[in-house]
C-alpha atoms as a PDB file:
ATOM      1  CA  UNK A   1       0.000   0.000   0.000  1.00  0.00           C
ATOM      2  CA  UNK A   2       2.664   2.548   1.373  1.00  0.00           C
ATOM      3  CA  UNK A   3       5.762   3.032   2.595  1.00  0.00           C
ATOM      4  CA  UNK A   4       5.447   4.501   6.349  1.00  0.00           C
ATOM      5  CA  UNK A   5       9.225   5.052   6.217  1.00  0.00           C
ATOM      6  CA  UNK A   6       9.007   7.455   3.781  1.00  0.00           C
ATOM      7  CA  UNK A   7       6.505   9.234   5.290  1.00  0.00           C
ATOM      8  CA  UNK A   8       7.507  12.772   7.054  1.00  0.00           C
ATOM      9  CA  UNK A   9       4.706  12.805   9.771  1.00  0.00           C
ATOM     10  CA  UNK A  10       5.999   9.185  10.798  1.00  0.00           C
ATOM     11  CA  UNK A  11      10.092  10.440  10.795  1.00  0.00           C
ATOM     12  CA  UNK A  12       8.977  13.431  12.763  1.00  0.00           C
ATOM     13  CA  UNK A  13       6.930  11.466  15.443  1.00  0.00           C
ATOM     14  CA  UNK A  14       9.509   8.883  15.899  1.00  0.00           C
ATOM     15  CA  UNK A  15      12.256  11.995  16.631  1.00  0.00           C
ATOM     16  CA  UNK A  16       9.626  13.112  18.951  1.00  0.00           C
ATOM     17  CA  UNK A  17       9.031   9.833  20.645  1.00  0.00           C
ATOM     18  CA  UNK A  18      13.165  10.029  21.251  1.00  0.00           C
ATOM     19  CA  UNK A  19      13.554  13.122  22.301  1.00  0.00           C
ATOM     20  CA  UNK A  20      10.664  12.261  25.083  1.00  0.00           C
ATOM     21  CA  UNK A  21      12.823   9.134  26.021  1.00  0.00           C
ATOM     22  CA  UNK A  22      15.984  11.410  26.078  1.00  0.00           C
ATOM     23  CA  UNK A  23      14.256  14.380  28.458  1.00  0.00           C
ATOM     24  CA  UNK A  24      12.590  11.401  30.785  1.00  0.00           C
ATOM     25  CA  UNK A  25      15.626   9.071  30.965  1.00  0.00           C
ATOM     26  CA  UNK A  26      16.676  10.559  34.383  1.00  0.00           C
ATOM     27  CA  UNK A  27      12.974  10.842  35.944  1.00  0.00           C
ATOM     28  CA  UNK A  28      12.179   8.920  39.045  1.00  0.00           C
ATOM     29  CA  UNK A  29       8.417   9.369  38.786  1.00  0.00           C
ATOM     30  CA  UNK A  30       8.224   5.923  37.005  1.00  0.00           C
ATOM     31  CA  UNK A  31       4.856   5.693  36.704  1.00  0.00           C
ATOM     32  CA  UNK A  32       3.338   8.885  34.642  1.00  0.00           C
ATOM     33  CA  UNK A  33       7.496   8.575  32.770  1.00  0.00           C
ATOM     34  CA  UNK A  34       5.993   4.919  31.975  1.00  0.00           C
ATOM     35  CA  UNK A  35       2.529   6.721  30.228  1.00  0.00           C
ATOM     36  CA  UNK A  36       4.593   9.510  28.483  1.00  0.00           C
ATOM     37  CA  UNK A  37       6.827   7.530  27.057  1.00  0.00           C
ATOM     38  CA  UNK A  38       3.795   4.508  25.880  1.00  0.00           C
ATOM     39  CA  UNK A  39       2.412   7.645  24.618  1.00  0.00           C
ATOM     40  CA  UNK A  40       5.121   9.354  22.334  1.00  0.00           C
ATOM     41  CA  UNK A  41       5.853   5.505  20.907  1.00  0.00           C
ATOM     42  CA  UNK A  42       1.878   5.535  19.982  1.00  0.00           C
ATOM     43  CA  UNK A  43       2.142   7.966  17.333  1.00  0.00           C
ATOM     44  CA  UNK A  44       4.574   6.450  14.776  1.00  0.00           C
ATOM     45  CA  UNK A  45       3.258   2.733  15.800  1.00  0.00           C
ATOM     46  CA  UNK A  46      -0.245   3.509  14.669  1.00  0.00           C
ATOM     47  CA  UNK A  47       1.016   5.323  12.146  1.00  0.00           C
ATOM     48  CA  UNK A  48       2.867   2.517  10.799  1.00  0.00           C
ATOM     49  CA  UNK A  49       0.043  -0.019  11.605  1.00  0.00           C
ATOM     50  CA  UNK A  50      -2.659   1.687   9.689  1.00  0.00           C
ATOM     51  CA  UNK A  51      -0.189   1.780   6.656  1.00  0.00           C
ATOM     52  CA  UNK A  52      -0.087  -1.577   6.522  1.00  0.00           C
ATOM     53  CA  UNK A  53      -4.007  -2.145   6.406  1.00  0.00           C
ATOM     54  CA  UNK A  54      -5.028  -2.673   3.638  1.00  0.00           C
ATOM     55  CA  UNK A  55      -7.861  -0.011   3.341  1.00  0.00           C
ATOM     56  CA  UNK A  56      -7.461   4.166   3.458  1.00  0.00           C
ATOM     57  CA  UNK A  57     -10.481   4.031   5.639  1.00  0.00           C
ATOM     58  CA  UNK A  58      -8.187   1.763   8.276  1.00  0.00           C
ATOM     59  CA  UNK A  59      -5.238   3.400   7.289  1.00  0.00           C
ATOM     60  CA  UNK A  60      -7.258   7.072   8.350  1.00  0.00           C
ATOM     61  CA  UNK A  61      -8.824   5.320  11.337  1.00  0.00           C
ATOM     62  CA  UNK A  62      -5.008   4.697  12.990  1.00  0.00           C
ATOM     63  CA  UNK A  63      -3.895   8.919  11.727  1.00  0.00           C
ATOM     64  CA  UNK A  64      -6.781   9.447  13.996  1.00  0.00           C
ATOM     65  CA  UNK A  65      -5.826   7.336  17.023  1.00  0.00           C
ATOM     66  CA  UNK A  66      -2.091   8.959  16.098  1.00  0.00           C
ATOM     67  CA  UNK A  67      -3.470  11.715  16.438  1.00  0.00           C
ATOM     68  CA  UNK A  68      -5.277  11.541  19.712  1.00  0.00           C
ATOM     69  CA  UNK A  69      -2.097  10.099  21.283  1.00  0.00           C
ATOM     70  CA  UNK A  70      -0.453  13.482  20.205  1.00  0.00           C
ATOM     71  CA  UNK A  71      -2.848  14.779  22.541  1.00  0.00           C
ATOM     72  CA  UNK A  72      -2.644  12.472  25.445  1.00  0.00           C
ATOM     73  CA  UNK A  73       1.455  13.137  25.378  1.00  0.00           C
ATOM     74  CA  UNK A  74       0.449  16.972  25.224  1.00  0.00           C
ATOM     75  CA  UNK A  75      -0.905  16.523  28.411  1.00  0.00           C
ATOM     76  CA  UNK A  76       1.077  14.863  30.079  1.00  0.00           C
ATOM     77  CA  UNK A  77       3.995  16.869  29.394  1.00  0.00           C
ATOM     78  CA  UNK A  78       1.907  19.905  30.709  1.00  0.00           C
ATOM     79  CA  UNK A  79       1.218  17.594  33.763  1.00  0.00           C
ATOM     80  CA  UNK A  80       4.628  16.486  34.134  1.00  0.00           C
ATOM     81  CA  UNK A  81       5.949  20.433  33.910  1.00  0.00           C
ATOM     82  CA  UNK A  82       3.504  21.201  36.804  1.00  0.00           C
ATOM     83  CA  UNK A  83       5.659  18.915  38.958  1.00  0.00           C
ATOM     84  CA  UNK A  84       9.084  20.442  37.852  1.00  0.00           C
ATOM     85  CA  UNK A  85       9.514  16.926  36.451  1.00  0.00           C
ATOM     86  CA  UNK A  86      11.430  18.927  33.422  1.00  0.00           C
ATOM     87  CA  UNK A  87      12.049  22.605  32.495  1.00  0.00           C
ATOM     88  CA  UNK A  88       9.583  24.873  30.939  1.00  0.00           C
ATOM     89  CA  UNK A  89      11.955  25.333  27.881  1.00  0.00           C
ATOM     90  CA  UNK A  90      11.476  21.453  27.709  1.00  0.00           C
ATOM     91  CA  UNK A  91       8.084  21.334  27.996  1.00  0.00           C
ATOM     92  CA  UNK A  92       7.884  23.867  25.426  1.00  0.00           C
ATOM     93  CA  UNK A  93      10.065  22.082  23.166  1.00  0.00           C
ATOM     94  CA  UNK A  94       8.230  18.584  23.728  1.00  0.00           C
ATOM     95  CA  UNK A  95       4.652  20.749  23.198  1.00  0.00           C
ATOM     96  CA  UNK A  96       5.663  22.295  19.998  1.00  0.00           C
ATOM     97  CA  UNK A  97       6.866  18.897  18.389  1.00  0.00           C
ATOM     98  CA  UNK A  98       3.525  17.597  19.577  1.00  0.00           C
ATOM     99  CA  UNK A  99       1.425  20.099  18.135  1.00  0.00           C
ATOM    100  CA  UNK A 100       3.591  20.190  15.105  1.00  0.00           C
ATOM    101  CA  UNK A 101       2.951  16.348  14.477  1.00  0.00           C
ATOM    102  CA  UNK A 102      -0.901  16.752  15.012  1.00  0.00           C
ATOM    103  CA  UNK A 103      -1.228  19.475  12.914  1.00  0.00           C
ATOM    104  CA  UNK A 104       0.935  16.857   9.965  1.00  0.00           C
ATOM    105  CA  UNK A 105      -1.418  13.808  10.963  1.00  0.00           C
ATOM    106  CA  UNK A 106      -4.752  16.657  10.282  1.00  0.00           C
ATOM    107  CA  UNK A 107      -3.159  17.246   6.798  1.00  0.00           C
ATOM    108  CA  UNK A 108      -2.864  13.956   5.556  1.00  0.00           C
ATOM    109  CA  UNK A 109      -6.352  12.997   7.261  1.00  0.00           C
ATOM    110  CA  UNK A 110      -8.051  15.614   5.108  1.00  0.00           C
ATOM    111  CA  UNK A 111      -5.403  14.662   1.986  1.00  0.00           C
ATOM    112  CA  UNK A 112      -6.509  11.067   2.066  1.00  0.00           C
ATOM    113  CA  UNK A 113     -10.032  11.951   3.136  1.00  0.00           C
ATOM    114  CA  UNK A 114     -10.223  14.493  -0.059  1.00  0.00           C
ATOM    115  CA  UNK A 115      -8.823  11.699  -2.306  1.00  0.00           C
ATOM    116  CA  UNK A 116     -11.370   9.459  -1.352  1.00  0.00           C
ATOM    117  CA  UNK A 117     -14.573  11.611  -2.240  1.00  0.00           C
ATOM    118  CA  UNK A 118     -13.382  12.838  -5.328  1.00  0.00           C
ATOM    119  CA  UNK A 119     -12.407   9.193  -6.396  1.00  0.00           C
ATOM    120  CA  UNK A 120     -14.146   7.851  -9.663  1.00  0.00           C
ATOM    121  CA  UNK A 121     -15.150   5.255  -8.245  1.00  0.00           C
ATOM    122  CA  UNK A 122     -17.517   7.720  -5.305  1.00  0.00           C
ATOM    123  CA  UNK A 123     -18.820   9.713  -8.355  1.00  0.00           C
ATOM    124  CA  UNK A 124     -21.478   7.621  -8.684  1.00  0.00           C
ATOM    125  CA  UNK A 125     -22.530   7.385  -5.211  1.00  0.00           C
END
């Protein structure tokens, strides 16, 4: 179907997924570190997952769980910043990635979605 590897939403979410692992690696609060981190390594997996299904309809259906994963890690960053778990130029850093990958995963939702109504074969319908 595609090649996730050569997509740039799925390169930018994986550098964003290590530099989570990078500003966490020397956290002791184990337990939210454990959801931030599942979190970050959502994006890219469901990105790569829903590439692989055979459909645009699944593929679309994993963008959006992608994408609501972007927000989950957004918020947890925010949370982990209220405990002074990192610094606020890190949470900054961490937040902009973030939004910049959700705002990717929204473009190629509506690219995909787009290519799908105005199909020949949905002319008809």
């Amino acid at each position: 179907m595609r090649n996730f590897e050569n997509l740039l939403v799925w390169k930018k979410s994986c550098q964003l997924a290590c530099a989570v692992y990078e500003t966490f690696e020397k956290s002791r609060d184990y337990a939210l570190v454990n959801q931030i981190t599942r979190a970050s390594v959502s994006i890219p997996s469901n990105i790569a997952e829903g590439s692989e299904r055979h459909t645009e309809k699944e593929f679309v259906n994993f963008l959006y769980i992608a994408k609501g994963s972007a927000g989950e890690l957004r918020t947890q960053i925010y949370i982990a910043s209220k405990f002074g778990m990192i610094t606020p130029q890190q949470q900054q850093d961490l937040i902009d990635r973030c939004k910049e990958v959700s705002r990717m995963l929204a473009r190629l939702i509506n690219q995909i979605g787009n290519k799908e109504t105005t199909s020949p074969d949905n002319e008809n319908k």
